[in-house]
PDB file of N, CA and C in Angstrom:
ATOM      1  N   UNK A   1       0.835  -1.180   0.000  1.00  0.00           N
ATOM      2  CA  UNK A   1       0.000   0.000   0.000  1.00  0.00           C
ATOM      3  C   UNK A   1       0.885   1.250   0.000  1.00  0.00           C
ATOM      4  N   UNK A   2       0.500   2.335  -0.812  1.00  0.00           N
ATOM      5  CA  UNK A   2       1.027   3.669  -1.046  1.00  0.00           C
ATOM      6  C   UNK A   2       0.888   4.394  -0.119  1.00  0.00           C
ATOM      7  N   UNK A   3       2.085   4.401   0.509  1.00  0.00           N
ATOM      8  CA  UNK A   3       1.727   5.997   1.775  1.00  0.00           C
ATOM      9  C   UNK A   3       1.616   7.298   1.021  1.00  0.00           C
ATOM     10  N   UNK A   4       1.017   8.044   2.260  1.00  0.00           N
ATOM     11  CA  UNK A   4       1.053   9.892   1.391  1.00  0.00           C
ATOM     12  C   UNK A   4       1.708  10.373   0.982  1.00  0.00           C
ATOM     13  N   UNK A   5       3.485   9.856   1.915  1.00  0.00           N
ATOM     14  CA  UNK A   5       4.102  10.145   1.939  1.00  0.00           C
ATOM     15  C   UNK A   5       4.624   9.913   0.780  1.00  0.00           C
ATOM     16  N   UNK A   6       4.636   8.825   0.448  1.00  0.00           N
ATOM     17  CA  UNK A   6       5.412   7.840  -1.114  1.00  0.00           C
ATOM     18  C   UNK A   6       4.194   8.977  -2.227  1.00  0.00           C
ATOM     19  N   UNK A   7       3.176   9.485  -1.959  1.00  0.00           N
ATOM     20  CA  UNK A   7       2.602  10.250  -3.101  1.00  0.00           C
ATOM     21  C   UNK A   7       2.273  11.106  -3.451  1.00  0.00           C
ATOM     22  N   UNK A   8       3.274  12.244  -2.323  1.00  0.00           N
ATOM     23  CA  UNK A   8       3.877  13.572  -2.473  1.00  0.00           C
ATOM     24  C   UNK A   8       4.811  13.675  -2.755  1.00  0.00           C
ATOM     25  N   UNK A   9       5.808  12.531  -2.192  1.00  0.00           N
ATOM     26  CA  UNK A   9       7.361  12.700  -3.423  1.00  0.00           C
ATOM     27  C   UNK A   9       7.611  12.075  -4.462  1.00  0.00           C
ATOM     28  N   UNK A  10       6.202  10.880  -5.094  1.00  0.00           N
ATOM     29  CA  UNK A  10       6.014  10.796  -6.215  1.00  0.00           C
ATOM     30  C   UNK A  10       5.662  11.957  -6.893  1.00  0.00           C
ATOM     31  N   UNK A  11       4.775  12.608  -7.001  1.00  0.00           N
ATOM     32  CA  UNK A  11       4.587  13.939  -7.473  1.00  0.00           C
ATOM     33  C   UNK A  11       5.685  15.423  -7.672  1.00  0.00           C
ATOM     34  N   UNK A  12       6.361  15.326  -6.496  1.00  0.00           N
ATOM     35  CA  UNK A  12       7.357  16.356  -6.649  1.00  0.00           C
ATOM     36  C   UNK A  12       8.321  15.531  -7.262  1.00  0.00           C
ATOM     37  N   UNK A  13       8.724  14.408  -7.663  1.00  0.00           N
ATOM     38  CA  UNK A  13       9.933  13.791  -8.394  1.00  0.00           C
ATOM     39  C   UNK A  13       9.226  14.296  -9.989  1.00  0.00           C
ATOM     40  N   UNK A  14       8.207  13.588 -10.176  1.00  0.00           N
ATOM     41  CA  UNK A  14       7.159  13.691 -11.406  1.00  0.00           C
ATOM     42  C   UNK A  14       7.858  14.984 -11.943  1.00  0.00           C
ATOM     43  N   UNK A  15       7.094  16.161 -11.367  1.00  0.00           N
ATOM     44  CA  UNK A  15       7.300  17.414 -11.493  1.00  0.00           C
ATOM     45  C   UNK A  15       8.876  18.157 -11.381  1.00  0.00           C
ATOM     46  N   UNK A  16       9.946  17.816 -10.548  1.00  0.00           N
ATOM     47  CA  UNK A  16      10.818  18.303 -10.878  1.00  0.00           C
ATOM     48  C   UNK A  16      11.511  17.237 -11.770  1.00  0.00           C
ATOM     49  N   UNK A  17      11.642  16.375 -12.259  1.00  0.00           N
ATOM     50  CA  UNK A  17      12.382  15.828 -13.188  1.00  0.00           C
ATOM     51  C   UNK A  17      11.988  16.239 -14.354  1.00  0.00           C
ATOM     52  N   UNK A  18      10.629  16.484 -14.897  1.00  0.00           N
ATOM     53  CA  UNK A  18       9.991  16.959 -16.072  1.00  0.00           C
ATOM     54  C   UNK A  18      10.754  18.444 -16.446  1.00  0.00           C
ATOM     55  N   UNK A  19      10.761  19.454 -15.136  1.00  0.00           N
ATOM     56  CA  UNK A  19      11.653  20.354 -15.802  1.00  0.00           C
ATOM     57  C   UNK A  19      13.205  20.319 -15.609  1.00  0.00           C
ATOM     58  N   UNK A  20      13.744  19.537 -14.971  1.00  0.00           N
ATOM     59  CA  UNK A  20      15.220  19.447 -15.072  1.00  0.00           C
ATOM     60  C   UNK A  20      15.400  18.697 -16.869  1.00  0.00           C
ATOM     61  N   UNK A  21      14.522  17.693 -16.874  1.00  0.00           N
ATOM     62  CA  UNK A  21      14.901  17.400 -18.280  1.00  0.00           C
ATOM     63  C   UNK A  21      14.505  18.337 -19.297  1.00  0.00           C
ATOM     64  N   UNK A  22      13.652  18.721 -19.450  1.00  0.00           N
ATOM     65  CA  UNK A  22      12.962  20.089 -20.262  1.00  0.00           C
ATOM     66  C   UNK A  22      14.496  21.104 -20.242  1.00  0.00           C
ATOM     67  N   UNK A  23      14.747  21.879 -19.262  1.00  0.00           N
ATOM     68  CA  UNK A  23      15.551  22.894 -19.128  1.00  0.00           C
ATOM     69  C   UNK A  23      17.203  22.521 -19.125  1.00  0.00           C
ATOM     70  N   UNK A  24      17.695  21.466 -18.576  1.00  0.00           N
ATOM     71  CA  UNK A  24      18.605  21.261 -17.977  1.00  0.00           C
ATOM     72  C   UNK A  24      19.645  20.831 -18.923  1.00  0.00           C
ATOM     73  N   UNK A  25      18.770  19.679 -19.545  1.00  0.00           N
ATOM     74  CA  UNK A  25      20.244  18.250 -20.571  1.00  0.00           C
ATOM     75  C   UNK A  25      19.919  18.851 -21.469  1.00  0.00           C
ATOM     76  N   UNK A  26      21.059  18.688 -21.998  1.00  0.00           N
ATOM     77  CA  UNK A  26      21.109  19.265 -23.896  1.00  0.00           C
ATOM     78  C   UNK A  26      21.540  18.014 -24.467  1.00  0.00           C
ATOM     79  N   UNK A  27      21.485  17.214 -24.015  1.00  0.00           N
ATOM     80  CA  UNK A  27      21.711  15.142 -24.866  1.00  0.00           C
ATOM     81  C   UNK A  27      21.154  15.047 -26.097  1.00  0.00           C
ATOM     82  N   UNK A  28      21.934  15.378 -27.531  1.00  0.00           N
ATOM     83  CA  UNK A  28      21.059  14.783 -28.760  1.00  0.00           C
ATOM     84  C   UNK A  28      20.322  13.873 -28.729  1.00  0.00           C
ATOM     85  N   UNK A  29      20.696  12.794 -27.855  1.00  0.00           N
ATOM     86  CA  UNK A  29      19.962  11.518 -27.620  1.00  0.00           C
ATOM     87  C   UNK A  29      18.610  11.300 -27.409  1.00  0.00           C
ATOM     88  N   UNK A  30      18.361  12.628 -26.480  1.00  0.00           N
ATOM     89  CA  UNK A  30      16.797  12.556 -25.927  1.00  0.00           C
ATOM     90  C   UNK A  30      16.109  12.908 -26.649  1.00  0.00           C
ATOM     91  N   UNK A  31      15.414  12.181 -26.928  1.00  0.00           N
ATOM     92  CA  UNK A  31      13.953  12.465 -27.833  1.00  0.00           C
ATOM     93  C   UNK A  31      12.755  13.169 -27.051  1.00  0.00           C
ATOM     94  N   UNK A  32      11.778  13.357 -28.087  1.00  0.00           N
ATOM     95  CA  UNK A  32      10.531  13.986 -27.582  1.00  0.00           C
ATOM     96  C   UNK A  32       9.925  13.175 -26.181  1.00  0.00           C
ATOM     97  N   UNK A  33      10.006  13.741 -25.114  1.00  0.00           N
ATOM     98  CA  UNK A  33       9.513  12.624 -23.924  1.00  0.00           C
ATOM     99  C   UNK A  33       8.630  13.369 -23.340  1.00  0.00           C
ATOM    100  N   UNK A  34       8.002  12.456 -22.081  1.00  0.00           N
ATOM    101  CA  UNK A  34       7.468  13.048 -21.163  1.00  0.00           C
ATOM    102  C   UNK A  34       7.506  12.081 -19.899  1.00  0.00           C
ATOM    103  N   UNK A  35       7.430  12.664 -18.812  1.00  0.00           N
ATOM    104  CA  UNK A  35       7.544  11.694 -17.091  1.00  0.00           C
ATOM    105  C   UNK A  35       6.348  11.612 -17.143  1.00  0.00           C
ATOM    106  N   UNK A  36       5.770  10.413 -17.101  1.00  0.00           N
ATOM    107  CA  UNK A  36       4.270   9.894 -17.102  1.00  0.00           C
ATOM    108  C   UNK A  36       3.896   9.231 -15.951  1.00  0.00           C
ATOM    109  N   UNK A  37       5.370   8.830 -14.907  1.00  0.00           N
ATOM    110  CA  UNK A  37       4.737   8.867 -13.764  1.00  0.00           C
ATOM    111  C   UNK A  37       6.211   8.447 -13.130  1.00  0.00           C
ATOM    112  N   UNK A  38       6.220   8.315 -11.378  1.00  0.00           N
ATOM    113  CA  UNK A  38       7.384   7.836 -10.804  1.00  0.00           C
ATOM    114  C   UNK A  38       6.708   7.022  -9.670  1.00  0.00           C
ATOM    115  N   UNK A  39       7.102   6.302  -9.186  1.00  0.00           N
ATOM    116  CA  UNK A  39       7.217   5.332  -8.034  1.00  0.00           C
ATOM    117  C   UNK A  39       8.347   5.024  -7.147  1.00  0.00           C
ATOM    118  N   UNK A  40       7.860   5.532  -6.020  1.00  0.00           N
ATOM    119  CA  UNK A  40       9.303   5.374  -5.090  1.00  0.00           C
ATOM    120  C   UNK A  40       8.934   4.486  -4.172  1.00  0.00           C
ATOM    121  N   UNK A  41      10.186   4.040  -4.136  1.00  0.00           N
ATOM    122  CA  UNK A  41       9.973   2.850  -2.646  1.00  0.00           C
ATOM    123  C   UNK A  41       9.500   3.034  -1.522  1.00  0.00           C
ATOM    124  N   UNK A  42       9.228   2.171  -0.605  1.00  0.00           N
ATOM    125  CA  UNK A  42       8.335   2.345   0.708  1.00  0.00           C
ATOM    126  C   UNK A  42       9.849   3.603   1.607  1.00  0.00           C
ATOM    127  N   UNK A  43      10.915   2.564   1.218  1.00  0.00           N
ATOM    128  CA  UNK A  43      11.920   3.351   2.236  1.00  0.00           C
ATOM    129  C   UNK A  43      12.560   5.015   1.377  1.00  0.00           C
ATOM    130  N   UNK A  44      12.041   5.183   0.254  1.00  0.00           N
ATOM    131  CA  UNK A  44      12.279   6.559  -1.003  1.00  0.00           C
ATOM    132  C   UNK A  44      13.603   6.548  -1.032  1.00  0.00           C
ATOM    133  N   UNK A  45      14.070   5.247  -1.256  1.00  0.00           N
ATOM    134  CA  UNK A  45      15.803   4.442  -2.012  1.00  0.00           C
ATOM    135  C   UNK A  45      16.130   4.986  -3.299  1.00  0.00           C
ATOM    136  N   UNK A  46      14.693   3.919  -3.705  1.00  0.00           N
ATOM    137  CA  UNK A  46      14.573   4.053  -5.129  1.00  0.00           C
ATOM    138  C   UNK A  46      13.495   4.636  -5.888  1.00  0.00           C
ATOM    139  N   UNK A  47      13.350   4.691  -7.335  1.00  0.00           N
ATOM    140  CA  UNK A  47      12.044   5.583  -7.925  1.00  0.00           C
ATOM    141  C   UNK A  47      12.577   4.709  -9.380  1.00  0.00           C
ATOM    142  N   UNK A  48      10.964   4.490  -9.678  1.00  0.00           N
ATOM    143  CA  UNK A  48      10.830   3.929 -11.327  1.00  0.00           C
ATOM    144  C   UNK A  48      10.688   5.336 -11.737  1.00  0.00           C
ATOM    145  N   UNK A  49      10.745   5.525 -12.856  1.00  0.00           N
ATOM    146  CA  UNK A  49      10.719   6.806 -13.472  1.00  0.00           C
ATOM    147  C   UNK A  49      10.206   6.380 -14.946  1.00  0.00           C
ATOM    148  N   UNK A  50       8.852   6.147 -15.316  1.00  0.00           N
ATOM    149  CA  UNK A  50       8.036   5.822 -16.204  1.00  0.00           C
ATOM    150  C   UNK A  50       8.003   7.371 -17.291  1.00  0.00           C
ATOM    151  N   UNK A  51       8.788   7.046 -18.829  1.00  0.00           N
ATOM    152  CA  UNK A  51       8.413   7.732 -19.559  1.00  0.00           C
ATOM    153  C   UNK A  51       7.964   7.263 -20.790  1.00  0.00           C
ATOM    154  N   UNK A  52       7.279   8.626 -21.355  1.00  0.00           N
ATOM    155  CA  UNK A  52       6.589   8.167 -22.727  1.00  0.00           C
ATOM    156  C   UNK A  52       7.910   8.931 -23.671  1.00  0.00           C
ATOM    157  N   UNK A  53       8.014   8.351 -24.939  1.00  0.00           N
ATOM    158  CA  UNK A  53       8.686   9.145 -26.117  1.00  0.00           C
ATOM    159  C   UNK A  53       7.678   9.070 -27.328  1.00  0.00           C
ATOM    160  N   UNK A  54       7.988   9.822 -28.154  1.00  0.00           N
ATOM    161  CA  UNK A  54       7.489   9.878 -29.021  1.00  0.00           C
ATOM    162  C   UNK A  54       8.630   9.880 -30.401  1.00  0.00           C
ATOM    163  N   UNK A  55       8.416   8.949 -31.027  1.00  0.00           N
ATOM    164  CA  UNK A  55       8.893   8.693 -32.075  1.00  0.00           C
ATOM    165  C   UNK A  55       9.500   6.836 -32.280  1.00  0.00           C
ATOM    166  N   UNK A  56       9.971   6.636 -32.754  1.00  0.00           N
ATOM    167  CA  UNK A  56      10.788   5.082 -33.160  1.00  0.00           C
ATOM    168  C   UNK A  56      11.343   3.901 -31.727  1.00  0.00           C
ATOM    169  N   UNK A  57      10.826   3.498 -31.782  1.00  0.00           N
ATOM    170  CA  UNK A  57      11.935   2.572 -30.795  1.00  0.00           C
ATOM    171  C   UNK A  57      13.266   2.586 -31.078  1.00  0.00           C
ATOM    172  N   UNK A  58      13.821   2.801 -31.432  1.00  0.00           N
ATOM    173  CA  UNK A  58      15.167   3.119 -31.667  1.00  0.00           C
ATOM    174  C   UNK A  58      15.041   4.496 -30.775  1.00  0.00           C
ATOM    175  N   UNK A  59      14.648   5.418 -30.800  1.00  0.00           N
ATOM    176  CA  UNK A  59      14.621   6.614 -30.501  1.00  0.00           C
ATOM    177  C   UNK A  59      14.163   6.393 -28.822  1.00  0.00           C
ATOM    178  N   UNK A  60      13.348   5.909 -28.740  1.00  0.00           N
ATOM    179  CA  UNK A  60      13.052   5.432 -27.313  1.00  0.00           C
ATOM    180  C   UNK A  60      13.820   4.471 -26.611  1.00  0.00           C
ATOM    181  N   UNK A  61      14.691   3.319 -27.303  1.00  0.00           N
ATOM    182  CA  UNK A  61      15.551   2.768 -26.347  1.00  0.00           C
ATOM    183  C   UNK A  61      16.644   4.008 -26.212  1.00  0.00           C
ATOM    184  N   UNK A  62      17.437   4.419 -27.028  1.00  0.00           N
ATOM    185  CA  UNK A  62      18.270   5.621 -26.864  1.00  0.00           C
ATOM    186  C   UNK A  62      17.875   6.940 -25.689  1.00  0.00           C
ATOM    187  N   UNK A  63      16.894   7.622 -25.699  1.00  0.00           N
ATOM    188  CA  UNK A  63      16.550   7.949 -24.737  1.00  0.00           C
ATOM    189  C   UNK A  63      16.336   7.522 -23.829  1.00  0.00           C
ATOM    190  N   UNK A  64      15.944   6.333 -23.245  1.00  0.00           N
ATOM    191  CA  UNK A  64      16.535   5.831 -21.848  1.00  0.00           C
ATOM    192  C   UNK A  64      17.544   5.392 -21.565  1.00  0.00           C
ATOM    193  N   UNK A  65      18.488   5.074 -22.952  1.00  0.00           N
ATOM    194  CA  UNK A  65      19.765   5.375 -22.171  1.00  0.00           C
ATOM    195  C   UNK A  65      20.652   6.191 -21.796  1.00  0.00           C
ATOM    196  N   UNK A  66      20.189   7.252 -22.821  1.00  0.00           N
ATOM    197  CA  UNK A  66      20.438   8.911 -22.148  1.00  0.00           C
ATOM    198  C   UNK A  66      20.381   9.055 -20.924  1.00  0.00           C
ATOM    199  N   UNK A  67      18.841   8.552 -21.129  1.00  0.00           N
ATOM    200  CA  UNK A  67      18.790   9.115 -19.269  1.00  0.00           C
ATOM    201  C   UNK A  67      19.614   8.324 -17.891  1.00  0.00           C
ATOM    202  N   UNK A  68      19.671   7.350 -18.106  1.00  0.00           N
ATOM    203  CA  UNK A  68      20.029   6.245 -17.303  1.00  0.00           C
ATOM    204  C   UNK A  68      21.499   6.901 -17.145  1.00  0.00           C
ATOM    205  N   UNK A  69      22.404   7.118 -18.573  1.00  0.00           N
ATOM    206  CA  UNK A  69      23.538   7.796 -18.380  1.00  0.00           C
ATOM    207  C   UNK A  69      23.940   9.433 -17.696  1.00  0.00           C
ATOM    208  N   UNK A  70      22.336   9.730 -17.604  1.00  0.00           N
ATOM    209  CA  UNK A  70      22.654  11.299 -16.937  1.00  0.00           C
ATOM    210  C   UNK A  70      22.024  11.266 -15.463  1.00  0.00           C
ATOM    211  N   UNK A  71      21.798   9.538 -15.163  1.00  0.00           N
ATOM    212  CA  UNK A  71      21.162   9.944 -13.905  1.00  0.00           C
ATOM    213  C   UNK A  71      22.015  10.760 -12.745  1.00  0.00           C
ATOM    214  N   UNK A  72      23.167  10.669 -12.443  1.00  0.00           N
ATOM    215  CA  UNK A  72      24.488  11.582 -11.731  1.00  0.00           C
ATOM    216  C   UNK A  72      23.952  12.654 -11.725  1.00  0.00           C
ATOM    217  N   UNK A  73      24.084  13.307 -12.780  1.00  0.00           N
ATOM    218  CA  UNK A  73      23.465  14.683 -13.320  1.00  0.00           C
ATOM    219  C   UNK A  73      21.895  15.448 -12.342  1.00  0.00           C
ATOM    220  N   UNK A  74      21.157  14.167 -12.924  1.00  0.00           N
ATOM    221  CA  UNK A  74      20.135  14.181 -12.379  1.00  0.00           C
ATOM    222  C   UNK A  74      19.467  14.569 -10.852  1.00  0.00           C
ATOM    223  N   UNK A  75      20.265  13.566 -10.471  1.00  0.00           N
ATOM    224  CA  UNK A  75      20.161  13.185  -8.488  1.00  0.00           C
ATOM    225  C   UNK A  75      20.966  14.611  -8.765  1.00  0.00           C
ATOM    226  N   UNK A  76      22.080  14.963  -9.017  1.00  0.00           N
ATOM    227  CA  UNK A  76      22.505  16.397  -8.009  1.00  0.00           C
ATOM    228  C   UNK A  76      21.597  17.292  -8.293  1.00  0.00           C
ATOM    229  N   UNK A  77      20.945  17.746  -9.582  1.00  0.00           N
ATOM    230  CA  UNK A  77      19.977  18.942  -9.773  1.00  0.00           C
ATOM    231  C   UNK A  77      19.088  18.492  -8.729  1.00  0.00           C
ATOM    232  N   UNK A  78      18.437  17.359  -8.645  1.00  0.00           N
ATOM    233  CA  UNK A  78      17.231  17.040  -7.834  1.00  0.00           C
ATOM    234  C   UNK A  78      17.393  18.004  -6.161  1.00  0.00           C
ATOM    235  N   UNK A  79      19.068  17.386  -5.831  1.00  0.00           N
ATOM    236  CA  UNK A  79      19.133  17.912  -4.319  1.00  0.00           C
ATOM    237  C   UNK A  79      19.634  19.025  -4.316  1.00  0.00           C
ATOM    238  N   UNK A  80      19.580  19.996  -5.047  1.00  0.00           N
ATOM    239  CA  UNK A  80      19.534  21.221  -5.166  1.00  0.00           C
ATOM    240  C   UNK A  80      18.578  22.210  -4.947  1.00  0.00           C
ATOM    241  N   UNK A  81      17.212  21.469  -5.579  1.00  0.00           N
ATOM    242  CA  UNK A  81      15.984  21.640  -5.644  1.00  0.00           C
ATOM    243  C   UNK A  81      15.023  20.875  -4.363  1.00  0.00           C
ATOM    244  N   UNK A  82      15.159  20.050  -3.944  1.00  0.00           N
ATOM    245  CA  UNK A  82      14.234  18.933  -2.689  1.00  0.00           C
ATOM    246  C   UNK A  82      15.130  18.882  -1.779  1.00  0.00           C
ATOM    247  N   UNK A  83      14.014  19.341  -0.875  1.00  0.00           N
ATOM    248  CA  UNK A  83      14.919  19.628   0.820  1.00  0.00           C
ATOM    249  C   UNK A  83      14.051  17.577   1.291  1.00  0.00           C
ATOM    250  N   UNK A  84      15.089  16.733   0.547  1.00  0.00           N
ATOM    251  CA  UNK A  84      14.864  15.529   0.829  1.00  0.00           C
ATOM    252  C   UNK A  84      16.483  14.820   1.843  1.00  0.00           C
ATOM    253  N   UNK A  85      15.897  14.011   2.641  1.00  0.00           N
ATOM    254  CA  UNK A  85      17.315  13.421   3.039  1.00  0.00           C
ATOM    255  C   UNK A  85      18.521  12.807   2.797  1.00  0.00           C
ATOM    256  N   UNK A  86      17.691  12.084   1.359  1.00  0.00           N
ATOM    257  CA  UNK A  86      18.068  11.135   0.142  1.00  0.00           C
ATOM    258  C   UNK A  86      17.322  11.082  -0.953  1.00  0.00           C
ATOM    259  N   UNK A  87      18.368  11.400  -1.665  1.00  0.00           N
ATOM    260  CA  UNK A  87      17.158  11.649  -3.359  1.00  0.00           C
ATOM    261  C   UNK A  87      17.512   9.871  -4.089  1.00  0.00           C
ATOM    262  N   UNK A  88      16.486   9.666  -4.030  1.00  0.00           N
ATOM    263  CA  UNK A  88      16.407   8.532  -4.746  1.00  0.00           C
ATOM    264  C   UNK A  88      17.273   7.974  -5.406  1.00  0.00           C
ATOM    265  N   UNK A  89      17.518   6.455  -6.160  1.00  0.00           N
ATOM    266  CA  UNK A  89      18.252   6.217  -6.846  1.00  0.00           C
ATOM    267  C   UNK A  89      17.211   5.909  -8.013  1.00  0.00           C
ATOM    268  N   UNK A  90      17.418   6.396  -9.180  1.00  0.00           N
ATOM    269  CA  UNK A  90      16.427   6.173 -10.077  1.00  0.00           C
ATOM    270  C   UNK A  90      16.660   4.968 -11.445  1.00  0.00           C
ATOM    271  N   UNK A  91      15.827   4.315 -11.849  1.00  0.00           N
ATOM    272  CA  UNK A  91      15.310   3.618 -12.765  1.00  0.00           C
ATOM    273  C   UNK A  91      14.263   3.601 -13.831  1.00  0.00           C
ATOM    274  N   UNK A  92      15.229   4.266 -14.738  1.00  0.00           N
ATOM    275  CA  UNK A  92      14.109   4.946 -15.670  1.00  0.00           C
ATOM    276  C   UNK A  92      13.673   3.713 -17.121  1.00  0.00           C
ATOM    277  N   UNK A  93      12.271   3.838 -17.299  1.00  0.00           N
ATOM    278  CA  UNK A  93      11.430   2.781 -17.530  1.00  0.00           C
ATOM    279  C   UNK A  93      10.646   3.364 -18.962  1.00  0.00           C
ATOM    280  N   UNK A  94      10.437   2.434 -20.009  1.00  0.00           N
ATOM    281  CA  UNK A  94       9.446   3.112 -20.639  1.00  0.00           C
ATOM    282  C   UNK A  94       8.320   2.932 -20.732  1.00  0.00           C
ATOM    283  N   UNK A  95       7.545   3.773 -20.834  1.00  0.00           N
ATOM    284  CA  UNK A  95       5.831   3.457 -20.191  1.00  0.00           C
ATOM    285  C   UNK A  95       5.391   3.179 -21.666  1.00  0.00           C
ATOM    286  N   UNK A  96       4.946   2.151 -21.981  1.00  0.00           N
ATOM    287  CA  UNK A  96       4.300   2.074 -23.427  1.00  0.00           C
ATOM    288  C   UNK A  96       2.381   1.306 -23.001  1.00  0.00           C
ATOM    289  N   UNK A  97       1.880   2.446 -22.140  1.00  0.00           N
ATOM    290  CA  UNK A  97       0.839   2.331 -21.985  1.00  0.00           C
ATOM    291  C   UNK A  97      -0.097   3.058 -23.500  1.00  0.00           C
ATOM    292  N   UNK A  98       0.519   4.174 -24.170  1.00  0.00           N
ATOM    293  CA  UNK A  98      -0.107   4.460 -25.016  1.00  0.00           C
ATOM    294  C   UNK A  98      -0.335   3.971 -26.664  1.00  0.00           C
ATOM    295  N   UNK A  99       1.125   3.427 -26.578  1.00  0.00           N
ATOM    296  CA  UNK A  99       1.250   2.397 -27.391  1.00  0.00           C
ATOM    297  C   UNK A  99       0.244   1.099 -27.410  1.00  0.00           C
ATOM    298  N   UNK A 100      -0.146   0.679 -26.352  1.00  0.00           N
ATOM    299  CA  UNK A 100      -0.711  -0.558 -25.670  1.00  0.00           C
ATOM    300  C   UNK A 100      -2.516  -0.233 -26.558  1.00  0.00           C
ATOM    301  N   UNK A 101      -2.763   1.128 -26.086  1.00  0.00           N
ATOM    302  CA  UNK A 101      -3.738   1.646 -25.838  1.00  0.00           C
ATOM    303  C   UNK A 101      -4.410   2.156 -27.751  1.00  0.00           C
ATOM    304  N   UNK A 102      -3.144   2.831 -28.327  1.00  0.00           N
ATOM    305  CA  UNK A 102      -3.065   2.614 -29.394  1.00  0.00           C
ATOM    306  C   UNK A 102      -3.759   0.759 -30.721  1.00  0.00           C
ATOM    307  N   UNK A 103      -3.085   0.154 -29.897  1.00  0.00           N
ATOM    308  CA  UNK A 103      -2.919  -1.057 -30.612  1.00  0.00           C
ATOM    309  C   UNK A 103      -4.931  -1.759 -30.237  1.00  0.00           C
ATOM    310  N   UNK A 104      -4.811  -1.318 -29.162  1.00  0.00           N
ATOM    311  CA  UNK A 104      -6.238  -2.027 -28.660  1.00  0.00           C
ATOM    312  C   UNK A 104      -7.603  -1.593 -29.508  1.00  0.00           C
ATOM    313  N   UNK A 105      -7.185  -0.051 -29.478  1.00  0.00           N
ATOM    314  CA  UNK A 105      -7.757   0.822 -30.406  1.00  0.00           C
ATOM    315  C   UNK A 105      -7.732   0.523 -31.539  1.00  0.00           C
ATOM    316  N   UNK A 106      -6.517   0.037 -32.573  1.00  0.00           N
ATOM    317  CA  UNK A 106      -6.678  -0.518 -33.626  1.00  0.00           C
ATOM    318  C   UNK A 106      -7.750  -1.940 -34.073  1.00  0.00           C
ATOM    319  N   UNK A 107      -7.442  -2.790 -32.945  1.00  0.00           N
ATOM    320  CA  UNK A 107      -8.013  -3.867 -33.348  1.00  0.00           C
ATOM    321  C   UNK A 107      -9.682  -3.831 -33.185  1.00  0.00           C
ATOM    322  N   UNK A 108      -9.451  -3.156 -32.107  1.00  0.00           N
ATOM    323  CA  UNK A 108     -11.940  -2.998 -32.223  1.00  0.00           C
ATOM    324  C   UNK A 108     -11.862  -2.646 -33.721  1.00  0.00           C
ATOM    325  N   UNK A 109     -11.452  -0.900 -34.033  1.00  0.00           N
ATOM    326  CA  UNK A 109     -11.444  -0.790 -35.685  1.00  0.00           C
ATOM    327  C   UNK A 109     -11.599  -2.174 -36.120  1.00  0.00           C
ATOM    328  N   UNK A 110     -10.865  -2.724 -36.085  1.00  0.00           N
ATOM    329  CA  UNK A 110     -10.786  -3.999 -37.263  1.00  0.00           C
ATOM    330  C   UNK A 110     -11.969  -4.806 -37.418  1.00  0.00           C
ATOM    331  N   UNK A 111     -12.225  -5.195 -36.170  1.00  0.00           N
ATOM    332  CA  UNK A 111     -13.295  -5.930 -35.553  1.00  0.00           C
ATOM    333  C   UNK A 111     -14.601  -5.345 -36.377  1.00  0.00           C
ATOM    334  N   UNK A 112     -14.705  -3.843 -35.671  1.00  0.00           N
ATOM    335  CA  UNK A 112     -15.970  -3.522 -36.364  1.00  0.00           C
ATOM    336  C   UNK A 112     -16.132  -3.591 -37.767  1.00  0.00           C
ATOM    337  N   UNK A 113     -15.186  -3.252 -38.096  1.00  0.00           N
ATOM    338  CA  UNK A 113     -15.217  -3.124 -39.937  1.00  0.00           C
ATOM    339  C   UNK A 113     -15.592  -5.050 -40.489  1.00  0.00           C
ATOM    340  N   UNK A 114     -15.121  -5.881 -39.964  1.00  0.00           N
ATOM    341  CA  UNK A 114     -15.304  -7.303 -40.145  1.00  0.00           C
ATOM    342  C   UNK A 114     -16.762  -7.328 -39.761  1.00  0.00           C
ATOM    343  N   UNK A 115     -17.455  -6.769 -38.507  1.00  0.00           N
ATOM    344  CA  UNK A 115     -18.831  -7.334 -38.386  1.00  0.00           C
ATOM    345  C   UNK A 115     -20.103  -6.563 -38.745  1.00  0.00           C
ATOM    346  N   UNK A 116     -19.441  -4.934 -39.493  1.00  0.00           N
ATOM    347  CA  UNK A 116     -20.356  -4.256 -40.036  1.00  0.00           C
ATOM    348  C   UNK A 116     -20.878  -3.081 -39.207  1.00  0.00           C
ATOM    349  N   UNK A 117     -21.136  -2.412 -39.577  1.00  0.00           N
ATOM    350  CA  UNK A 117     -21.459  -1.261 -38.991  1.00  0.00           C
ATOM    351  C   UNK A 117     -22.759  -1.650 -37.299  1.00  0.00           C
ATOM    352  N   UNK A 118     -23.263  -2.662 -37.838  1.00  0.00           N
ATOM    353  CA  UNK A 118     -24.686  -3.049 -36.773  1.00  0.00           C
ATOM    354  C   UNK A 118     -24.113  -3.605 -35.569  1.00  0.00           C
ATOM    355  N   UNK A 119     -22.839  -3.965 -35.794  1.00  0.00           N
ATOM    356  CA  UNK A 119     -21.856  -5.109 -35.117  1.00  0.00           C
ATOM    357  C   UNK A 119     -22.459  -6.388 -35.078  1.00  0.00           C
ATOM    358  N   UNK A 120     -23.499  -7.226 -36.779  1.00  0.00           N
ATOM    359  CA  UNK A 120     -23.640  -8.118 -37.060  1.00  0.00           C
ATOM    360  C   UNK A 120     -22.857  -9.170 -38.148  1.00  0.00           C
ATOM    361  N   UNK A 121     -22.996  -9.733 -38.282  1.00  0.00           N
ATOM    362  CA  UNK A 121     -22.361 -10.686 -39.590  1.00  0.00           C
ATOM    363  C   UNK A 121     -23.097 -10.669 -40.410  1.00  0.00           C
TER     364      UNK A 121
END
């Protein structure tokens, strides 16, 4: 179970990582992204760091390894910014919920078009 606690510094991770990456890295690597969500541990060790990209898988494995390679970077802007005790160790993830969501979406299309507008045969 999610403490409050775990979902106020999910939120302020959310939110300041979105603009440290926005403002901060200049990495050709990183593609069009966004922080679509974070999860930190019960003890706030660690944090998944769920993003979306937009464009190629190629482009999206590369951008997480951007990031993964700037996490250093990262954690110090963070404790610059969060009066935290320990800034997380992060694990950044790609969220391909929209992709998922995309594809599901495709196939009803399909479906319906196979059983006709009435959704009969």
């Amino acid at each position: 179970m999610i403490t409050q606690r775990q979902k106020r510094v999910n939120s302020l991770l959310k939110h300041e990582l979105s603009d440290i990456i926005r403002r901060e890295m200049e990495d050709p690597n990183l593609g069009f992204l966004t922080v679509t969500d974070v999860e930190v541990s019960a003890d706030l060790r660690h944090a998944k760091v769920y993003v979306s990209v937009l464009g190629t898988e190629q482009q999206a494995e590369g951008t997480i390894r951007a990031l993964t390679h700037a996490s250093g970077f990262i954690r110090a802007h963070l404790a610059h910014r969060l009066d935290l005790r320990r800034i997380p160790q992060m694990q950044f993830r790609l969220d391909t919920t929209a992709s998922h969501a995309q594809r599901i979406e495709e196939l009803l299309r399909q479906t319906r078009s196979t059983l006709g507008d009435d959704g009969e045969r």
